[in-house]
PDB file of N, CA and C in Angstrom:
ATOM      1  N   UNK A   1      21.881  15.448 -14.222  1.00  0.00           N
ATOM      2  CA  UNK A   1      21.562  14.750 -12.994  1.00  0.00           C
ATOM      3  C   UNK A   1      20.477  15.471 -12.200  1.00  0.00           C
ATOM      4  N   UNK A   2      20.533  16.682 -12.256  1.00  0.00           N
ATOM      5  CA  UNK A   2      19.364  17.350 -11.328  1.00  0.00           C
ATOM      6  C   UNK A   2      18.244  17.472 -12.123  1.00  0.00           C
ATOM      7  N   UNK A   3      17.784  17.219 -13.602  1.00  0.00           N
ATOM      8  CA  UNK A   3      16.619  17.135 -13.917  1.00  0.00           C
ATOM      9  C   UNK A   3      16.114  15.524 -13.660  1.00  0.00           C
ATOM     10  N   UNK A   4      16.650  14.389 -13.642  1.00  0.00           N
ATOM     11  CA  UNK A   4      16.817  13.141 -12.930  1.00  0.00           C
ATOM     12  C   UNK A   4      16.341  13.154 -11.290  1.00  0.00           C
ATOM     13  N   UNK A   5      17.089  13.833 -10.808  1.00  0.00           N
ATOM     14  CA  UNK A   5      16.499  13.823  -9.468  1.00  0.00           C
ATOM     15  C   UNK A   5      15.131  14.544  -9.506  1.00  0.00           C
ATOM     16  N   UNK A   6      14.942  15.780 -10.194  1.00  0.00           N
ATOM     17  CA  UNK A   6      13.623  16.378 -10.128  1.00  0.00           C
ATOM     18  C   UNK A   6      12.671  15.307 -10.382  1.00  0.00           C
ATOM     19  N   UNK A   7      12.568  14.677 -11.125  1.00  0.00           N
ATOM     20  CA  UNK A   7      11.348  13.728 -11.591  1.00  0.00           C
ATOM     21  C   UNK A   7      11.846  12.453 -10.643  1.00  0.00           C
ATOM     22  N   UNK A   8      12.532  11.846 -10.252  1.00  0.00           N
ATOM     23  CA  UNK A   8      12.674  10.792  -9.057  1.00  0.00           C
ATOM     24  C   UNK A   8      11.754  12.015  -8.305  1.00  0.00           C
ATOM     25  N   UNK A   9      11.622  13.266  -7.627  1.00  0.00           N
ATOM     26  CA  UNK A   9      11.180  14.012  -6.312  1.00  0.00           C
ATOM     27  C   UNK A   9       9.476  13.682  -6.404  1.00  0.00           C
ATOM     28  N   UNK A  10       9.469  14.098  -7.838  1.00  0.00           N
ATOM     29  CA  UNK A  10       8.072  14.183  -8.007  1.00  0.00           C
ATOM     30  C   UNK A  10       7.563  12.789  -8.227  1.00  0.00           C
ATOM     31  N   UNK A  11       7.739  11.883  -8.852  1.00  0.00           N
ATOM     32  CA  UNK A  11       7.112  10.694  -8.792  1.00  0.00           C
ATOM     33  C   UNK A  11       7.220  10.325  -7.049  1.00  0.00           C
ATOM     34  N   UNK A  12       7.871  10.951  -6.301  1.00  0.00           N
ATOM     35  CA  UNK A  12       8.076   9.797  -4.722  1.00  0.00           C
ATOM     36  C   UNK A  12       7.016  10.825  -4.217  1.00  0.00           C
ATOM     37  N   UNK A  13       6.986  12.033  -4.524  1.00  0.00           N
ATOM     38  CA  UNK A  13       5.581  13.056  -3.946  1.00  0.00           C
ATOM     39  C   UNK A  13       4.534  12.319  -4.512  1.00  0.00           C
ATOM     40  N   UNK A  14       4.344  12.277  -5.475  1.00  0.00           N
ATOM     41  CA  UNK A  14       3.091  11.205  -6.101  1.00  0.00           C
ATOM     42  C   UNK A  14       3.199   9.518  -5.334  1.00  0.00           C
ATOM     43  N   UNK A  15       3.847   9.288  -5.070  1.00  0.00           N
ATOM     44  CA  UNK A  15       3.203   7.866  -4.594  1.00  0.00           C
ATOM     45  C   UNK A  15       3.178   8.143  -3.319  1.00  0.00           C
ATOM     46  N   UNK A  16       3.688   8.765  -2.262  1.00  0.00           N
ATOM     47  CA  UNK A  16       3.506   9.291  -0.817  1.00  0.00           C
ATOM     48  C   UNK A  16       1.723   9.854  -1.383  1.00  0.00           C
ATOM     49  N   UNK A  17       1.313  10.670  -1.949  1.00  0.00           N
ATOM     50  CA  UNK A  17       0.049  10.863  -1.927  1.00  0.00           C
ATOM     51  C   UNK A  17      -1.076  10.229  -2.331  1.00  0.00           C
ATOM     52  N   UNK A  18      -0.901   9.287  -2.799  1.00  0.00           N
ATOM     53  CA  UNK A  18      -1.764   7.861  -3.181  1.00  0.00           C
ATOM     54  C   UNK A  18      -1.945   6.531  -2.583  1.00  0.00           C
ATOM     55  N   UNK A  19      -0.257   6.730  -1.830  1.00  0.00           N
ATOM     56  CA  UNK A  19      -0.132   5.523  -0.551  1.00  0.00           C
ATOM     57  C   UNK A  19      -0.990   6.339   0.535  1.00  0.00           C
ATOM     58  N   UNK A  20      -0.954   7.286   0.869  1.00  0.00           N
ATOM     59  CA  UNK A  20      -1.696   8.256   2.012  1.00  0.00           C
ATOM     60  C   UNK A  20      -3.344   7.658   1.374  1.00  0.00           C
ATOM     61  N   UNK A  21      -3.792   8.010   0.621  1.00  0.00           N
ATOM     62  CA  UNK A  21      -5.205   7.861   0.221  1.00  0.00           C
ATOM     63  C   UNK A  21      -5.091   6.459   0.163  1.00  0.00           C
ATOM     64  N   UNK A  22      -4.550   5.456  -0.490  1.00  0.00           N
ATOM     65  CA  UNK A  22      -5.151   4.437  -0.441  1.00  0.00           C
ATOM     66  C   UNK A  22      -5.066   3.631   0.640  1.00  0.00           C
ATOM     67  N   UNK A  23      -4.323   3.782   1.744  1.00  0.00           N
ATOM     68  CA  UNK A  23      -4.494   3.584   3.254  1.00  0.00           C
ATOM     69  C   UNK A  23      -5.484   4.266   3.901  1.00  0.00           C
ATOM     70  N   UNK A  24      -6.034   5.326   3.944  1.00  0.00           N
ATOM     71  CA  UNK A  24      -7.076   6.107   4.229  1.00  0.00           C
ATOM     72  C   UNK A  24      -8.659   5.271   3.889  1.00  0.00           C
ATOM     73  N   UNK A  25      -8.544   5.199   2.473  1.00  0.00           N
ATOM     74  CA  UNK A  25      -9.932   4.309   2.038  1.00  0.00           C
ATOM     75  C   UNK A  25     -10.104   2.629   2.218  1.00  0.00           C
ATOM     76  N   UNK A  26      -9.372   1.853   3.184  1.00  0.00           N
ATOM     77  CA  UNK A  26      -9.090   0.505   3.308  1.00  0.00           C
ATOM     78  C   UNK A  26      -9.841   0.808   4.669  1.00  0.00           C
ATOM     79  N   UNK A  27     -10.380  -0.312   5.054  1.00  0.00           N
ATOM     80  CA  UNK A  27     -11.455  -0.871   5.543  1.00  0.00           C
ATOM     81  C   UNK A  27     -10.908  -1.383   7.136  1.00  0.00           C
ATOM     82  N   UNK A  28     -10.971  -1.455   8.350  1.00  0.00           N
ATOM     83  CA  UNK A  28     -10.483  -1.849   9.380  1.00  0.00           C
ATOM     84  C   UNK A  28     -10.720  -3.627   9.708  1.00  0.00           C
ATOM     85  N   UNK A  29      -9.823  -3.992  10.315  1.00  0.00           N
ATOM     86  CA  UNK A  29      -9.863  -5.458  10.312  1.00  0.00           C
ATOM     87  C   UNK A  29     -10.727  -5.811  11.942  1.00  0.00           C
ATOM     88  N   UNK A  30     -11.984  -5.533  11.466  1.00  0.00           N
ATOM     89  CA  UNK A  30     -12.757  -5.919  12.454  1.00  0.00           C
ATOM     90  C   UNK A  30     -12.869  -7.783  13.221  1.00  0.00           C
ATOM     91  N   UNK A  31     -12.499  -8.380  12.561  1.00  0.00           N
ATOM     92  CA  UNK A  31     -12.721  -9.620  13.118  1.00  0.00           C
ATOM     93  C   UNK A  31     -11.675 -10.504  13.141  1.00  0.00           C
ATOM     94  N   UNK A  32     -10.650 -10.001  13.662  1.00  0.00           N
ATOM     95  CA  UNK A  32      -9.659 -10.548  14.312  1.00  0.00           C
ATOM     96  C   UNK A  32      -9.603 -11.369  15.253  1.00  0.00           C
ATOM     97  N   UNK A  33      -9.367 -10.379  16.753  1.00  0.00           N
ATOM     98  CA  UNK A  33      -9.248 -11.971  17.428  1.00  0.00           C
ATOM     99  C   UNK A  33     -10.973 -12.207  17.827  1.00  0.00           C
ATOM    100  N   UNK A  34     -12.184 -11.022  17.821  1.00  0.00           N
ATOM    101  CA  UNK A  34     -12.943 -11.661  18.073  1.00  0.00           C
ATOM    102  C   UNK A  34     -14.166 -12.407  17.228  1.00  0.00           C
ATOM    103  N   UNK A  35     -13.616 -12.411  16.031  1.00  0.00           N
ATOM    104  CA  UNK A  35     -13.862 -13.553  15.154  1.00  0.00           C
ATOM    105  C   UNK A  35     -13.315 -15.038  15.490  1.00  0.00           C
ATOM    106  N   UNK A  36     -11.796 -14.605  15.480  1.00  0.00           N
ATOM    107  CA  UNK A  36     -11.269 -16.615  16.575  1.00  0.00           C
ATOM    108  C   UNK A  36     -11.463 -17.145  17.763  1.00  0.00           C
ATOM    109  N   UNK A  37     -12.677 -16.297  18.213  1.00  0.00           N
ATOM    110  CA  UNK A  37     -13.003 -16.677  19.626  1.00  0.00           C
ATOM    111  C   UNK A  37     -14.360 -16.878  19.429  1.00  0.00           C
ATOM    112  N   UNK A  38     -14.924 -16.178  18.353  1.00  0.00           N
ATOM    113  CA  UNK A  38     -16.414 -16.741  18.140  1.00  0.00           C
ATOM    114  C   UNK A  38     -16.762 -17.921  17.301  1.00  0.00           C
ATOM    115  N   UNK A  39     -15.620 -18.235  16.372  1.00  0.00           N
ATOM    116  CA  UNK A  39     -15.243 -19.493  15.576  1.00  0.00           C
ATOM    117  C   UNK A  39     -16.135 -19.086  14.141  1.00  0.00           C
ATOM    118  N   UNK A  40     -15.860 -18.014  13.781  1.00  0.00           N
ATOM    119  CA  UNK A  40     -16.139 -17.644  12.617  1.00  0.00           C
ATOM    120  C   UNK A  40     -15.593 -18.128  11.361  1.00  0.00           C
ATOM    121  N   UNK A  41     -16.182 -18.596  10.476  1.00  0.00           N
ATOM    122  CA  UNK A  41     -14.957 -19.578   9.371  1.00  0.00           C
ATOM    123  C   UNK A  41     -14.962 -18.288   8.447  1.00  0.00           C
ATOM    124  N   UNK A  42     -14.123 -19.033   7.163  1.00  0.00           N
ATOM    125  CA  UNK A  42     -14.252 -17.810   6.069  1.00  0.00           C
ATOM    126  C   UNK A  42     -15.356 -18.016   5.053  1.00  0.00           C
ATOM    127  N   UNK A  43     -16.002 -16.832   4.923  1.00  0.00           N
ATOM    128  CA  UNK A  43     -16.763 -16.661   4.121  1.00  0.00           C
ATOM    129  C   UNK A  43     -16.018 -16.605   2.510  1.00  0.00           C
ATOM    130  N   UNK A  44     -17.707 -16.414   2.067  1.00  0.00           N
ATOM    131  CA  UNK A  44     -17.822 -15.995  -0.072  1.00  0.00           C
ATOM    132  C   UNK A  44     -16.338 -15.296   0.050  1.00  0.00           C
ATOM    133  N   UNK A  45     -16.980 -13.876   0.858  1.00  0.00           N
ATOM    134  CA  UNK A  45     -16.171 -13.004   0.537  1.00  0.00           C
ATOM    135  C   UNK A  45     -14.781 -12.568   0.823  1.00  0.00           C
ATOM    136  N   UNK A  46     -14.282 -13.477   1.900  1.00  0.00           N
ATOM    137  CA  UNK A  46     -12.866 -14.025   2.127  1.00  0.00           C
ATOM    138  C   UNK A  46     -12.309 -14.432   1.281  1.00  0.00           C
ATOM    139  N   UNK A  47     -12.982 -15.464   1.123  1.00  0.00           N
ATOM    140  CA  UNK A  47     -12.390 -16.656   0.118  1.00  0.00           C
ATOM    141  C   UNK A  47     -11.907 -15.804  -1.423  1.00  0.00           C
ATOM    142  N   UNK A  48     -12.682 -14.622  -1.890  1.00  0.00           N
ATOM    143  CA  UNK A  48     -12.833 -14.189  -3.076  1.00  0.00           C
ATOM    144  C   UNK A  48     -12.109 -12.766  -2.711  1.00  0.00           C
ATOM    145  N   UNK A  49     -11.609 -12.558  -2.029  1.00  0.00           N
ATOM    146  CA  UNK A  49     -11.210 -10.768  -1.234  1.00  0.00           C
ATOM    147  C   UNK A  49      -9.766 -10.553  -2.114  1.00  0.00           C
ATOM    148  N   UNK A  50      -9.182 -11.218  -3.346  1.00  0.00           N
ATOM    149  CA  UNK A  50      -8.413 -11.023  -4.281  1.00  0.00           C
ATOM    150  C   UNK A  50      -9.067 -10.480  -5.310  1.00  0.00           C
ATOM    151  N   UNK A  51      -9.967 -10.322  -5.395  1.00  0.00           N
ATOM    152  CA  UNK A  51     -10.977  -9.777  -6.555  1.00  0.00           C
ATOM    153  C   UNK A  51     -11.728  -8.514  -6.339  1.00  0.00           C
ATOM    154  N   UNK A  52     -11.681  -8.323  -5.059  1.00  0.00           N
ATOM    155  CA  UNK A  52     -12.602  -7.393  -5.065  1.00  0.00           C
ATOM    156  C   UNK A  52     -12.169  -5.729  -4.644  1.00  0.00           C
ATOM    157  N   UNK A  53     -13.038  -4.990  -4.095  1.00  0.00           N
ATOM    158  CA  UNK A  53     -12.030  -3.793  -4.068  1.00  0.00           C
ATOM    159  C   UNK A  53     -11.123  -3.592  -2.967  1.00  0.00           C
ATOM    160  N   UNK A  54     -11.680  -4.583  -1.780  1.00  0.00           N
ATOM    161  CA  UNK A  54     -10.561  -4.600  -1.007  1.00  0.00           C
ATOM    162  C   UNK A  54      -9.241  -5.244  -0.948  1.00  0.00           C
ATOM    163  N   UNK A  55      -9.316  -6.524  -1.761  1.00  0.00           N
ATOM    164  CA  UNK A  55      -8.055  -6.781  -2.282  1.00  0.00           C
ATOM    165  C   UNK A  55      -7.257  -5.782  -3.472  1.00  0.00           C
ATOM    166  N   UNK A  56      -7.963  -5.259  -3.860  1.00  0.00           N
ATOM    167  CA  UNK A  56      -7.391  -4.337  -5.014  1.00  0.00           C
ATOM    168  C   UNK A  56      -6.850  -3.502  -4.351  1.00  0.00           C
ATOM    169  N   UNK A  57      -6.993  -2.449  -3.357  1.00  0.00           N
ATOM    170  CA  UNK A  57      -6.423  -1.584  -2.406  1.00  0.00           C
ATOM    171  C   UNK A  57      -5.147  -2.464  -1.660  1.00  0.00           C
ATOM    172  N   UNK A  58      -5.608  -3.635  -1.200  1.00  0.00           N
ATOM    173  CA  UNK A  58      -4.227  -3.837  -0.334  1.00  0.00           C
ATOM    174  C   UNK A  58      -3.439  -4.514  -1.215  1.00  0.00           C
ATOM    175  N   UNK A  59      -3.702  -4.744  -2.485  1.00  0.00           N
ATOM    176  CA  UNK A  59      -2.004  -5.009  -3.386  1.00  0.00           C
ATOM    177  C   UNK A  59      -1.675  -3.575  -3.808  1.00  0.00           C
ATOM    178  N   UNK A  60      -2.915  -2.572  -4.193  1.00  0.00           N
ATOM    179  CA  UNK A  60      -1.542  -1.167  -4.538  1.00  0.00           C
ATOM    180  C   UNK A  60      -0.962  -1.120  -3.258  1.00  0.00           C
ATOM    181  N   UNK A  61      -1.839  -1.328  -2.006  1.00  0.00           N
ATOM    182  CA  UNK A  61      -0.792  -0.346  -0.739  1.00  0.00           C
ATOM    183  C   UNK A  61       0.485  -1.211  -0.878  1.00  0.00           C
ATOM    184  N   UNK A  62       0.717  -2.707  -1.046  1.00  0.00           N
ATOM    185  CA  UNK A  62       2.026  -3.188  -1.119  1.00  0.00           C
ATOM    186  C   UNK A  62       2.971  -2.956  -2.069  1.00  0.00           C
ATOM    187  N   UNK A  63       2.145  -2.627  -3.225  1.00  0.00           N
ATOM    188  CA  UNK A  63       3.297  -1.757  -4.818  1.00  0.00           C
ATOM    189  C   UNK A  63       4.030  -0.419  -4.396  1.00  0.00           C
ATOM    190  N   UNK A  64       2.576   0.162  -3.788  1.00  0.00           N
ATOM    191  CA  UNK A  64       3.438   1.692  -3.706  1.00  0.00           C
ATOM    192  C   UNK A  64       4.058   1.851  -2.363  1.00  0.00           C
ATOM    193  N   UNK A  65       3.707   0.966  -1.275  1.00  0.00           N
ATOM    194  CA  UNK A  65       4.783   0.638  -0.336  1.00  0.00           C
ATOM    195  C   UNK A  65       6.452   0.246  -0.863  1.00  0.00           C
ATOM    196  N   UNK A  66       6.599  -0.740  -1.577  1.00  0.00           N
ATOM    197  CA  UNK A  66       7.344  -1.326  -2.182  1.00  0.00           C
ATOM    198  C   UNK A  66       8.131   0.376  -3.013  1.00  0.00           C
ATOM    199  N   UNK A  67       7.622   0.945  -3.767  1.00  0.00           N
ATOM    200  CA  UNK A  67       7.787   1.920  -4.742  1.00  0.00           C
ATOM    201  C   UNK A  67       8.597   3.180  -3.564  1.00  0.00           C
ATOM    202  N   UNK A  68       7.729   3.441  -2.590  1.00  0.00           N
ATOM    203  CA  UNK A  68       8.383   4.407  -1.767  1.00  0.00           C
ATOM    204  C   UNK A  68       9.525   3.986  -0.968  1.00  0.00           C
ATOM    205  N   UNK A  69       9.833   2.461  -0.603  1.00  0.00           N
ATOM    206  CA  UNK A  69      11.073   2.028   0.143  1.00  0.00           C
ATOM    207  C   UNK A  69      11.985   2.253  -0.901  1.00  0.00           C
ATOM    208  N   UNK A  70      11.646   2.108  -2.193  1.00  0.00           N
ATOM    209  CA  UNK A  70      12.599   2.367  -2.962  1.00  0.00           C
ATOM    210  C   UNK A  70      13.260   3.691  -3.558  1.00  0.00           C
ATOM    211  N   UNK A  71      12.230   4.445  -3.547  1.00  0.00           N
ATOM    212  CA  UNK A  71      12.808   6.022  -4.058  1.00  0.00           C
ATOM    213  C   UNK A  71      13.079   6.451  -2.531  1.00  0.00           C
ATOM    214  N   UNK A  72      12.910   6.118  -1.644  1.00  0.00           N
ATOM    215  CA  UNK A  72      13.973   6.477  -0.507  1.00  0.00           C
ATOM    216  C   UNK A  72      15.433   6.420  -0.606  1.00  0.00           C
ATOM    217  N   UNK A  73      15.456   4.818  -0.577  1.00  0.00           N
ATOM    218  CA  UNK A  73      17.004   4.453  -0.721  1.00  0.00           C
ATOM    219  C   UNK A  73      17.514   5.317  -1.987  1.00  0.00           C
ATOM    220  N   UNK A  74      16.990   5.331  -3.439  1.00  0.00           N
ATOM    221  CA  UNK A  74      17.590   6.228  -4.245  1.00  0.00           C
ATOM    222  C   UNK A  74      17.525   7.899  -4.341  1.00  0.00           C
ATOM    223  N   UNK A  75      17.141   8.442  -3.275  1.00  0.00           N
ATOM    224  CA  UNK A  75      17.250  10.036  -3.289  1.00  0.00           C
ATOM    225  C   UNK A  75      18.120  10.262  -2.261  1.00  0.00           C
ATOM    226  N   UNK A  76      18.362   8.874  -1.080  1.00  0.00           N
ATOM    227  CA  UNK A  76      19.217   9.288  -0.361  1.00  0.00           C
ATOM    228  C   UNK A  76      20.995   8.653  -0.673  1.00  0.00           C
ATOM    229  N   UNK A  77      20.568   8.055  -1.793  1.00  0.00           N
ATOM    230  CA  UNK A  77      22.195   8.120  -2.221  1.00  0.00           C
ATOM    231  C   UNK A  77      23.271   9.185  -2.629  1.00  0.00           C
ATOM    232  N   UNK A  78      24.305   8.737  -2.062  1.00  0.00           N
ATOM    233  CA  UNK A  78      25.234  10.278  -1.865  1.00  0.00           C
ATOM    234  C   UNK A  78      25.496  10.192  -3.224  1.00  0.00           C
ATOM    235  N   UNK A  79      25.529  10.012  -4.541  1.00  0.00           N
ATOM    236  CA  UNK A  79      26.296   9.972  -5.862  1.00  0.00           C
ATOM    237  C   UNK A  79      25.408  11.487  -6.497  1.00  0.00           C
ATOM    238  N   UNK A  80      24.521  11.457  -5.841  1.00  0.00           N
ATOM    239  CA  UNK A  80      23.203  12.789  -6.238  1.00  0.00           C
ATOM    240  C   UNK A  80      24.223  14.274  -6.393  1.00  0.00           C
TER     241      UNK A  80
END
């Protein structure tokens, strides 16, 4: 069981340090509300922002979001 938990420690250190970076390199949401006040529609690159590198960043941040809620709940189970 404790070589089990060792590698659960280290994979949740590894995705805490990749969720850190890949939140770090994502892009700020500049045109929020004063894009809906200037009546800005969506562009090419809206329309296509599943393809590109900024959609690529914000589905890992939701995997390894997803990945770290989970090795939470399992390192803090008392059966350890």
């Amino acid at each position: 069981m404790d070589i089990l938990k060792l590698v659960i420690q280290i994979v949740y250190i590894l995705v805490c340090i990749a969720l850190t970076i890949i939140v770090l390199r994502q892009e700020g949401k500049v045109g929020g509300l004063s894009g809906a006040l200037t009546g800005s529609s969506e562009t090419y690159w809206a329309k296509n922002k599943g393809r590109s590198v900024e959609g690529t960043l914000a589905k890992a941040t939701k995997y390894l979001a997803a990945a770290f809620i989970i090795l939470s709940v399992v390192l803090n189970l008392k059966w350890w």
